[in-house]
PDB file of N, CA and C in Angstrom:
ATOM      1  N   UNK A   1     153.036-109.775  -9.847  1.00  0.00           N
ATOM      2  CA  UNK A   1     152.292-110.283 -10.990  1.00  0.00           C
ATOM      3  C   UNK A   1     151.095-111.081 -10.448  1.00  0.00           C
ATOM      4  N   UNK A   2     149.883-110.763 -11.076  1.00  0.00           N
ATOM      5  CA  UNK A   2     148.242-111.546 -10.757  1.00  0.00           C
ATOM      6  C   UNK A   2     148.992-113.220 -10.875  1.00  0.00           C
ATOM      7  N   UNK A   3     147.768-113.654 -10.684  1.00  0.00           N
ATOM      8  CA  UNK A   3     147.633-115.306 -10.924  1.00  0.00           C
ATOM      9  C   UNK A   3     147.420-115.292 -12.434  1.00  0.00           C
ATOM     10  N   UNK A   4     146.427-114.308 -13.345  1.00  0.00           N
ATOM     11  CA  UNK A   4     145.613-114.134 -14.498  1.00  0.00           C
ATOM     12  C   UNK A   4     147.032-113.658 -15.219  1.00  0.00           C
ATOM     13  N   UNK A   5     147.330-112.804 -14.797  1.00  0.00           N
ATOM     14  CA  UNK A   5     149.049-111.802 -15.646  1.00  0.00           C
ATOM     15  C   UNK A   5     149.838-113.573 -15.641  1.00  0.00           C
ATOM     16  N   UNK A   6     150.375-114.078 -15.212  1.00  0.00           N
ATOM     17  CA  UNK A   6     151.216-115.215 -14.705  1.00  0.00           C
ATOM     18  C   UNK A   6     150.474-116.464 -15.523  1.00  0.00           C
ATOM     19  N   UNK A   7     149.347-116.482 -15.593  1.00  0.00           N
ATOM     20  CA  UNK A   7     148.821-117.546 -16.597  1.00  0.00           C
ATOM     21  C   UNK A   7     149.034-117.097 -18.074  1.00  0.00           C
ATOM     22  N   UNK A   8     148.698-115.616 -18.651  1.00  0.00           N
ATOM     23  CA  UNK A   8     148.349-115.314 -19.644  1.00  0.00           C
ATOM     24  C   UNK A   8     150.276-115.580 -20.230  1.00  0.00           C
ATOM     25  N   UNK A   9     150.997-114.889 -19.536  1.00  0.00           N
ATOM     26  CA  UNK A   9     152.423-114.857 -19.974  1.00  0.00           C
ATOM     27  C   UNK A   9     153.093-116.385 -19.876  1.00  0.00           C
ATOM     28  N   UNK A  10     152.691-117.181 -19.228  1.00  0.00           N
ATOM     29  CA  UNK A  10     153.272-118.720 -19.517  1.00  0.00           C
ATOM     30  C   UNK A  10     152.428-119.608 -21.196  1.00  0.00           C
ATOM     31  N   UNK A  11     151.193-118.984 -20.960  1.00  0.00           N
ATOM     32  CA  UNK A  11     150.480-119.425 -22.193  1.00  0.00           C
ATOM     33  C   UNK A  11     151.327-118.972 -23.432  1.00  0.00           C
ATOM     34  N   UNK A  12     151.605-117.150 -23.335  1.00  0.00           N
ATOM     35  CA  UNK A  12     152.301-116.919 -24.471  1.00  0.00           C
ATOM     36  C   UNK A  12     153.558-117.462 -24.564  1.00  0.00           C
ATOM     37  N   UNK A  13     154.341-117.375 -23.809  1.00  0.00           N
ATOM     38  CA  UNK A  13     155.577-118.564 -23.792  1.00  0.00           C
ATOM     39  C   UNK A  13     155.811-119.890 -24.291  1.00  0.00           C
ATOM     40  N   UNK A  14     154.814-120.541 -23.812  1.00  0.00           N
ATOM     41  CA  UNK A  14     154.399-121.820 -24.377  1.00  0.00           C
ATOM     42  C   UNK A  14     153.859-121.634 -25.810  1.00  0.00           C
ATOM     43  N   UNK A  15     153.315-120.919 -26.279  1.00  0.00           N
ATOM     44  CA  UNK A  15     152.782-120.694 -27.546  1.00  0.00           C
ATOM     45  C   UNK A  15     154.425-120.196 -28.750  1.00  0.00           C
ATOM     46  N   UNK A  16     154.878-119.032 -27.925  1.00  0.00           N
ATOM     47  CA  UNK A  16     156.326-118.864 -28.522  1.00  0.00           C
ATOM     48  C   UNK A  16     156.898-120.118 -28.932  1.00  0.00           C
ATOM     49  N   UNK A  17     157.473-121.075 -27.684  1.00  0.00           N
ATOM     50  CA  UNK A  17     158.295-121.910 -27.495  1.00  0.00           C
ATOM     51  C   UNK A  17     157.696-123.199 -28.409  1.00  0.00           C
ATOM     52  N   UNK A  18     156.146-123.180 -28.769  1.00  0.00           N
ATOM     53  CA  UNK A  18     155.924-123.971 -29.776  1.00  0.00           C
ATOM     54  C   UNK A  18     156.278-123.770 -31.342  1.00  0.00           C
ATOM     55  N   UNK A  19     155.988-122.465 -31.129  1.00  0.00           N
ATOM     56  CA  UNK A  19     156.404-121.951 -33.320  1.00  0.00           C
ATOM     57  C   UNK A  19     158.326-121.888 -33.041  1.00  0.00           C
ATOM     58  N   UNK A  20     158.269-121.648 -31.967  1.00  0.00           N
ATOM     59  CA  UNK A  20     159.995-121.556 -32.381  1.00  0.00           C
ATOM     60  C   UNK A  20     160.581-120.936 -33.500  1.00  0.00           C
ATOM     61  N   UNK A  21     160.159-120.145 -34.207  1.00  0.00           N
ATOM     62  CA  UNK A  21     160.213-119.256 -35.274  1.00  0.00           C
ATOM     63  C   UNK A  21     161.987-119.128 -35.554  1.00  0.00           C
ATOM     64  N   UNK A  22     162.843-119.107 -34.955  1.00  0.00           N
ATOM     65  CA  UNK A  22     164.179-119.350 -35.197  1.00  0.00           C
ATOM     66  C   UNK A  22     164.552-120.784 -35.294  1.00  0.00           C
ATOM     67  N   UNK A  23     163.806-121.575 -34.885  1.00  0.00           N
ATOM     68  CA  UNK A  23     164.333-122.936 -34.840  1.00  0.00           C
ATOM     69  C   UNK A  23     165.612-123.254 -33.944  1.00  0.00           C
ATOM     70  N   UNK A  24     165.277-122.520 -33.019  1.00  0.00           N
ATOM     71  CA  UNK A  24     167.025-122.809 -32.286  1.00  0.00           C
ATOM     72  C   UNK A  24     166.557-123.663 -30.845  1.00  0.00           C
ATOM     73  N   UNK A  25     165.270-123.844 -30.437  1.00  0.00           N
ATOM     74  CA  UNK A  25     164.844-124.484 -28.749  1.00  0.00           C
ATOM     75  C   UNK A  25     165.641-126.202 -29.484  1.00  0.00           C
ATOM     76  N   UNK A  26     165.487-126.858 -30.726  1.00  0.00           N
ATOM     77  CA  UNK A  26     165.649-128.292 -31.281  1.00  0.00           C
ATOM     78  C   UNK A  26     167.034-128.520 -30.880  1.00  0.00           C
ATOM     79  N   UNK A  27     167.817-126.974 -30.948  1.00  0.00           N
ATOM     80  CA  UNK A  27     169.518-127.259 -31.085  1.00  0.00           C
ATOM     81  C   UNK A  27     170.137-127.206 -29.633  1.00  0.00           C
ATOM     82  N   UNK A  28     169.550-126.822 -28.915  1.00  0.00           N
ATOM     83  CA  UNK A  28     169.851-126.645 -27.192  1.00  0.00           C
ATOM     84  C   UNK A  28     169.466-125.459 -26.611  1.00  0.00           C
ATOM     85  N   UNK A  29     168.777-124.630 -27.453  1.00  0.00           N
ATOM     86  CA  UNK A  29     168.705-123.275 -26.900  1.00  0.00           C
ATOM     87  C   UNK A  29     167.737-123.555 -25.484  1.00  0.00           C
ATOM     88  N   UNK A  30     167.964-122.750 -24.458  1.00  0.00           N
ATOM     89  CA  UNK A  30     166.733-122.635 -23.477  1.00  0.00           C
ATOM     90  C   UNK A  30     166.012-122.434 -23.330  1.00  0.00           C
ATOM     91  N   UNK A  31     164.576-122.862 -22.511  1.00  0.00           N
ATOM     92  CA  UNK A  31     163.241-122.476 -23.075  1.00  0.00           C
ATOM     93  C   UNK A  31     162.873-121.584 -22.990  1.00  0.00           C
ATOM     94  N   UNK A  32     163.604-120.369 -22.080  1.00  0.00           N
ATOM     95  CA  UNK A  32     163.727-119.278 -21.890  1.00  0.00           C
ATOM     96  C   UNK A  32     164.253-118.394 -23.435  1.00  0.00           C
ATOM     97  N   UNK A  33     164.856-118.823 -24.094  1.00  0.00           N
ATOM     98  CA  UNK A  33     164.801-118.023 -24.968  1.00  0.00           C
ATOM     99  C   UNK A  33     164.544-116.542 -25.684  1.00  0.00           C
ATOM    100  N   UNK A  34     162.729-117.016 -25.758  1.00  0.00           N
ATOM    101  CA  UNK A  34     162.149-116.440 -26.260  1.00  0.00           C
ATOM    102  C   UNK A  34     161.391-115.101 -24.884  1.00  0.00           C
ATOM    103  N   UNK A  35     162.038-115.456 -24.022  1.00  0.00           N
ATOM    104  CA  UNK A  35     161.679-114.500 -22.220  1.00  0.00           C
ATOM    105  C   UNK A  35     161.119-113.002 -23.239  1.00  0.00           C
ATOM    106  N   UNK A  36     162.033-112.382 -24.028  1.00  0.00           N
ATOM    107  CA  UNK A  36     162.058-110.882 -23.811  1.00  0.00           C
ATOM    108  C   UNK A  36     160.546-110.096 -25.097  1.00  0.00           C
ATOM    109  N   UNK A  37     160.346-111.228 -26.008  1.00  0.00           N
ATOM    110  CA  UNK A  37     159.400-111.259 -26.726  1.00  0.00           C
ATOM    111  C   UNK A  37     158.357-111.827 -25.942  1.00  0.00           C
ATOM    112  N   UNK A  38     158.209-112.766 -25.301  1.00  0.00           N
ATOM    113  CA  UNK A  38     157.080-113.366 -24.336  1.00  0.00           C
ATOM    114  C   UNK A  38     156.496-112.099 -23.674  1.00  0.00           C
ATOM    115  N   UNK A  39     157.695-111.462 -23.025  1.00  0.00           N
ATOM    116  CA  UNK A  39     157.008-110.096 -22.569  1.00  0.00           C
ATOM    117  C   UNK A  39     156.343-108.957 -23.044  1.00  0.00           C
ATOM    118  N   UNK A  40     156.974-108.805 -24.365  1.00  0.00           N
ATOM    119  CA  UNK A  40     156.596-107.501 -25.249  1.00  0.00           C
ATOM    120  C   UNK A  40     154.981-108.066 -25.609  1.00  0.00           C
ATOM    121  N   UNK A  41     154.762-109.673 -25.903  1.00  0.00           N
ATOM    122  CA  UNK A  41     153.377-109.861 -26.457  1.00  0.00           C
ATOM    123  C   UNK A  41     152.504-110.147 -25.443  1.00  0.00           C
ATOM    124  N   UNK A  42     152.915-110.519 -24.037  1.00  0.00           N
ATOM    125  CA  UNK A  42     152.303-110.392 -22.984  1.00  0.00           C
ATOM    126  C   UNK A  42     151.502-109.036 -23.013  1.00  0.00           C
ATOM    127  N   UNK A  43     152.256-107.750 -22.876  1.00  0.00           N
ATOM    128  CA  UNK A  43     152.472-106.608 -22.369  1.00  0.00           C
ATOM    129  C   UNK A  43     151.436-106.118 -23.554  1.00  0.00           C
ATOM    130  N   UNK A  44     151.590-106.601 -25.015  1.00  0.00           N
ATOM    131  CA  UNK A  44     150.964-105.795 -25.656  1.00  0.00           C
ATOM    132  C   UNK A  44     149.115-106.702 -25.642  1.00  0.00           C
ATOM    133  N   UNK A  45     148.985-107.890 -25.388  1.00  0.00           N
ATOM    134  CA  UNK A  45     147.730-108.766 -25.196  1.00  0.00           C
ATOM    135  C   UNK A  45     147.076-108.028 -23.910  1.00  0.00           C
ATOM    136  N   UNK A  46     147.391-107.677 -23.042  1.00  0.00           N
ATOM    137  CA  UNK A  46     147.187-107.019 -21.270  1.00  0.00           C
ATOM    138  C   UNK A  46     147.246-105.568 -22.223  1.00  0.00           C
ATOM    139  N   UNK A  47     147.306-105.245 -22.848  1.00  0.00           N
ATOM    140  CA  UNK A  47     147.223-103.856 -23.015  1.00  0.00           C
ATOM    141  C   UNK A  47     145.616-103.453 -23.957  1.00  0.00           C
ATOM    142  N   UNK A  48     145.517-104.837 -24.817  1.00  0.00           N
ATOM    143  CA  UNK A  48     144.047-104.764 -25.220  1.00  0.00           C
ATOM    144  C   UNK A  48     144.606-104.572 -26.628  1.00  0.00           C
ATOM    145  N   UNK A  49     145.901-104.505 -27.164  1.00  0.00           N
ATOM    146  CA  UNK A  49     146.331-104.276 -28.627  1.00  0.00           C
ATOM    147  C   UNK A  49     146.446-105.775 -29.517  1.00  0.00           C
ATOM    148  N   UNK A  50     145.713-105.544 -30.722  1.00  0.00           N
ATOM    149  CA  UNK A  50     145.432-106.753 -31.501  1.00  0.00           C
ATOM    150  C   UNK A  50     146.909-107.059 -32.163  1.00  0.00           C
ATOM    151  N   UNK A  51     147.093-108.226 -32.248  1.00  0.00           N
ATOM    152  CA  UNK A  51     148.191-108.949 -32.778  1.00  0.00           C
ATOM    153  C   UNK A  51     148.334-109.449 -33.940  1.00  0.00           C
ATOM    154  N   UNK A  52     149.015-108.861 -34.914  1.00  0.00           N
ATOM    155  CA  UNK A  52     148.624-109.411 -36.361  1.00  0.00           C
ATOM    156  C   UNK A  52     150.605-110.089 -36.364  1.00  0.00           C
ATOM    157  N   UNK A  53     149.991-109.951 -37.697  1.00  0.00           N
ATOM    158  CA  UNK A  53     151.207-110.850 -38.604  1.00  0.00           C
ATOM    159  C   UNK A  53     152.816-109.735 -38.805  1.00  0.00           C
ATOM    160  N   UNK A  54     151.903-108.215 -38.634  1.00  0.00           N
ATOM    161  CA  UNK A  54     152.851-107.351 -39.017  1.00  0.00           C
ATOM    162  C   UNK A  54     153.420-106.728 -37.596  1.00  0.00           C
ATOM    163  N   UNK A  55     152.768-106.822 -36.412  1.00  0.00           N
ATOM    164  CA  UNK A  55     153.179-106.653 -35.267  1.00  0.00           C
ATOM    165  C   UNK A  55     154.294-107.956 -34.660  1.00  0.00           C
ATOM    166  N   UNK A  56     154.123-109.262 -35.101  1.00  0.00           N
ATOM    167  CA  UNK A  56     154.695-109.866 -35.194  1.00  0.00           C
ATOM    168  C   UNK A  56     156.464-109.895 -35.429  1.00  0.00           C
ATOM    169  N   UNK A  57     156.530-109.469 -37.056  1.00  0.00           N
ATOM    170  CA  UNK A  57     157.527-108.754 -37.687  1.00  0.00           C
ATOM    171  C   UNK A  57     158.085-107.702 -36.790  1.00  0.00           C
ATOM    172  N   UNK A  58     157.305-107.000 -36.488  1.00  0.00           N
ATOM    173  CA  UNK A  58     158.232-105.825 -35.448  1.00  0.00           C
ATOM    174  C   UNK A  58     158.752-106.334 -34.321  1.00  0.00           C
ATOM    175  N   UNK A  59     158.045-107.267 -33.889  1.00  0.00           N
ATOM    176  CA  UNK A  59     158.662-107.548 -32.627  1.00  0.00           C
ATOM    177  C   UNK A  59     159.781-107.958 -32.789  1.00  0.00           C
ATOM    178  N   UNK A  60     159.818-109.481 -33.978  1.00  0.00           N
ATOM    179  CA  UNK A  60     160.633-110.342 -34.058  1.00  0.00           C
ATOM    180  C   UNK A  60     161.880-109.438 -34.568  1.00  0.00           C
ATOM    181  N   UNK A  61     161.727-108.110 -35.371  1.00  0.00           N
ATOM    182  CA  UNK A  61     162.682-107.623 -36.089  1.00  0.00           C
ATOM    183  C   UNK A  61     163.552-106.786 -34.615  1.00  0.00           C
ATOM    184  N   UNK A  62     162.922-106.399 -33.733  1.00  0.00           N
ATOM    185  CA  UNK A  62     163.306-105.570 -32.603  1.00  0.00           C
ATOM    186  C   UNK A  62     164.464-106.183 -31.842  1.00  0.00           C
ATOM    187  N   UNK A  63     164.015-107.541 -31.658  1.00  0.00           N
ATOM    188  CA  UNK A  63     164.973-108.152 -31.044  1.00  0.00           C
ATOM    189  C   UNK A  63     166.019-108.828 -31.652  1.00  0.00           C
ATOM    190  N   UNK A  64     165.696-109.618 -32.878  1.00  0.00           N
ATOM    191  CA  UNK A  64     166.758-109.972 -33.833  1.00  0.00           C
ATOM    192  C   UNK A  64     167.220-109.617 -34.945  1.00  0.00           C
ATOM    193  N   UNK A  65     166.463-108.351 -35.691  1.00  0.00           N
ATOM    194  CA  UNK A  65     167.291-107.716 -36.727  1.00  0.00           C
ATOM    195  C   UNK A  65     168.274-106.533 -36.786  1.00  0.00           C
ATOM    196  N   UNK A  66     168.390-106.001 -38.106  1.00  0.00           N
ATOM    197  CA  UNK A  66     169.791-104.921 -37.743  1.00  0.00           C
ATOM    198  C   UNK A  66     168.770-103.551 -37.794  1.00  0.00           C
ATOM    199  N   UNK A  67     169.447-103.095 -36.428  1.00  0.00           N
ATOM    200  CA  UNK A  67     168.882-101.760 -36.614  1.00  0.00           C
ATOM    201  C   UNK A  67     168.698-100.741 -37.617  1.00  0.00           C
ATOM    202  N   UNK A  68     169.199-101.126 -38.434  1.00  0.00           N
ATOM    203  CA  UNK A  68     169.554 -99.966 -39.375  1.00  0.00           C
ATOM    204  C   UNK A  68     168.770 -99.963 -40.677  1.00  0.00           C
ATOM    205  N   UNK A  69     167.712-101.355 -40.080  1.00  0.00           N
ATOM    206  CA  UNK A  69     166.961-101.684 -41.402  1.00  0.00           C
ATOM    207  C   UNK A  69     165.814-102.067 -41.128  1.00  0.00           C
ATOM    208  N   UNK A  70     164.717-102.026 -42.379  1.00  0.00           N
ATOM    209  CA  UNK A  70     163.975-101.673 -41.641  1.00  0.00           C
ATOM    210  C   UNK A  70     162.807-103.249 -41.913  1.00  0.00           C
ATOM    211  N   UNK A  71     162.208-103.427 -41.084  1.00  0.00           N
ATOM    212  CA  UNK A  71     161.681-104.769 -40.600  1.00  0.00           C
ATOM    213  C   UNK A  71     160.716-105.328 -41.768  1.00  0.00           C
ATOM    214  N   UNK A  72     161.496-106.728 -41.672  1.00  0.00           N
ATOM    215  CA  UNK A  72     160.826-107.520 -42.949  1.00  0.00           C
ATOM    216  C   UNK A  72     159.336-107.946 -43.211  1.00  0.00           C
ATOM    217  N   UNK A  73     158.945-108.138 -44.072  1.00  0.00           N
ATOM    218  CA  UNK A  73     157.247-108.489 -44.499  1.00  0.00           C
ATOM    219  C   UNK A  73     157.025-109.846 -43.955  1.00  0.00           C
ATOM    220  N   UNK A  74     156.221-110.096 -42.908  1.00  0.00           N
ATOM    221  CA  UNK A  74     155.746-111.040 -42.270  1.00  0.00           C
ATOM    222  C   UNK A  74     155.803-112.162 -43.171  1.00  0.00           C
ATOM    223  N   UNK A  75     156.232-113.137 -42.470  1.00  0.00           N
ATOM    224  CA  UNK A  75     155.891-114.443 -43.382  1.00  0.00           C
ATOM    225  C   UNK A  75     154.794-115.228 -42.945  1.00  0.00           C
ATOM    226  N   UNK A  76     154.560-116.309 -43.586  1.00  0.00           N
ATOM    227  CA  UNK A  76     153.337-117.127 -43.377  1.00  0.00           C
ATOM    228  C   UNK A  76     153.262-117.828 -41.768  1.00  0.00           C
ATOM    229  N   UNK A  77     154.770-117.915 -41.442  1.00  0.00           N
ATOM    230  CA  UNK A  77     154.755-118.647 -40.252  1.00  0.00           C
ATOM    231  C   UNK A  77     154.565-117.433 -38.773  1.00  0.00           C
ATOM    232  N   UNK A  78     154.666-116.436 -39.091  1.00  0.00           N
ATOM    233  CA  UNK A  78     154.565-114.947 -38.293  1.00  0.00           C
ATOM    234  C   UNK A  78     153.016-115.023 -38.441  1.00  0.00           C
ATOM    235  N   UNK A  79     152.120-115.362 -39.586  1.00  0.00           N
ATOM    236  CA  UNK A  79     150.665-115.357 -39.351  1.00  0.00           C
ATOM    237  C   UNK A  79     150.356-115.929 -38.539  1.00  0.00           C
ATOM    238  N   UNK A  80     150.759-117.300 -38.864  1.00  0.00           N
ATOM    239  CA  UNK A  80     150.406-118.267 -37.796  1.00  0.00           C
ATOM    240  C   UNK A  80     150.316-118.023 -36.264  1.00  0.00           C
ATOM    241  N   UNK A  81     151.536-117.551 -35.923  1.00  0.00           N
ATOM    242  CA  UNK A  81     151.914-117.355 -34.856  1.00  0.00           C
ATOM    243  C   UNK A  81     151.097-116.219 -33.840  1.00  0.00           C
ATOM    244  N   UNK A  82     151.073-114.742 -35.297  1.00  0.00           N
ATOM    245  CA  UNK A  82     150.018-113.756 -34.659  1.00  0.00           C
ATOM    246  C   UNK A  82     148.587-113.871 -34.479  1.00  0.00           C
ATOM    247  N   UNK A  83     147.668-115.252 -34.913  1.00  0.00           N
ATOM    248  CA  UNK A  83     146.810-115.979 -35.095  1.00  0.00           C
ATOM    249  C   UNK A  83     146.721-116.489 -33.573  1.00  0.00           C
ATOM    250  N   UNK A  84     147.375-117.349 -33.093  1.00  0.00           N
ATOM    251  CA  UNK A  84     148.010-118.034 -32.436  1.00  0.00           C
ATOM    252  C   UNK A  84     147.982-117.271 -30.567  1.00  0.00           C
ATOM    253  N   UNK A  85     148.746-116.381 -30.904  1.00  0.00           N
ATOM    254  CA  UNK A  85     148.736-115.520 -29.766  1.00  0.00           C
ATOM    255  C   UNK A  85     147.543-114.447 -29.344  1.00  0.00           C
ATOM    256  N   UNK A  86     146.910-114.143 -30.479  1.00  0.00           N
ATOM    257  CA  UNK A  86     145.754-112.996 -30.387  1.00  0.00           C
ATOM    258  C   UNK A  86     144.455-114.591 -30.052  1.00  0.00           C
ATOM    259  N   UNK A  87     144.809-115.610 -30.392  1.00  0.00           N
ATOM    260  CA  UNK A  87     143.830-116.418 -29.607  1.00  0.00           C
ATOM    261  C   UNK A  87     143.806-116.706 -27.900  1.00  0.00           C
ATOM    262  N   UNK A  88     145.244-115.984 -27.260  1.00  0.00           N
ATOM    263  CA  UNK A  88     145.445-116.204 -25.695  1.00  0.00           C
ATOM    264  C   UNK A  88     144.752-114.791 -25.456  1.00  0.00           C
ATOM    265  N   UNK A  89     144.082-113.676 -26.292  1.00  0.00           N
ATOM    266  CA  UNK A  89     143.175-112.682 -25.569  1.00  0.00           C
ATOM    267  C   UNK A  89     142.526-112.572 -24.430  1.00  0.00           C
ATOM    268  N   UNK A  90     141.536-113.321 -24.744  1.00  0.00           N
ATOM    269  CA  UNK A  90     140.606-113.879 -23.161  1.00  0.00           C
ATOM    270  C   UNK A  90     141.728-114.280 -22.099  1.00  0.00           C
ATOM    271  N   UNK A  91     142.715-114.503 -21.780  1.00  0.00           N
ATOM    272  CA  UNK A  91     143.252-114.726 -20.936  1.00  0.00           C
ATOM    273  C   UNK A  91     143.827-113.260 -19.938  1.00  0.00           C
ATOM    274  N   UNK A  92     144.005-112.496 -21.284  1.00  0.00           N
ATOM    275  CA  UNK A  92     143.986-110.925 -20.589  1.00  0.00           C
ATOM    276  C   UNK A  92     143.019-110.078 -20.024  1.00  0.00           C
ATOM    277  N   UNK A  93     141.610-111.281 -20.285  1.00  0.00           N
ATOM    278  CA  UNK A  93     140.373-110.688 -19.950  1.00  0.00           C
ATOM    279  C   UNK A  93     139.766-109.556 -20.879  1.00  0.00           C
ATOM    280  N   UNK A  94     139.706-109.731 -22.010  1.00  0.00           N
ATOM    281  CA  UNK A  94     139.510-108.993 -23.327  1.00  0.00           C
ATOM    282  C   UNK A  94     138.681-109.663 -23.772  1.00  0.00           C
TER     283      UNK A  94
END
């Protein structure tokens, strides 16, 4: 991993680990947590793909909803968040 890859993915981490969107880092969870989504929005920011509210939803639904259904309508705090992260762009050099 670059120095630039390694900055951009601690930024999104840190950005995750701030919305906390489950609310579970307050209850003891680890800050690691959120590792496997950090990557997917890493991966998709380094890829040059824009981040909305509804990419958001997919992600979040990928890892924590039921497969069998199909992924919920972004909420206000998923804006935020896809707001949020599509602002660490320039860090992917975009």
């Amino acid at each position: 991993m670059t120095t630039a890859q390694a900055r951009l993915r601690d930024a999104v981490s840190s950005c995750l680990n701030s919305h906390d969107l489950l609310g579970v880092l307050d209850l003891g969870a680890p800050n690691d947590e959120y590792d496997p989504e950090t990557e997917e929005f890493t991966h998709l920011l380094a890829a040059g793909e824009f981040v909305t509210a509804e990419v958001v939803a997919a992600v979040w639904h990928k890892w924590f909803g039921e497969a069998d259904r199909q992924a919920p309508a972004p909420t206000p705090e998923m804006a935020t968040l896809a707001a949020d992260l599509q602002a660490l762009a320039p860090l992917a050099g975009l």
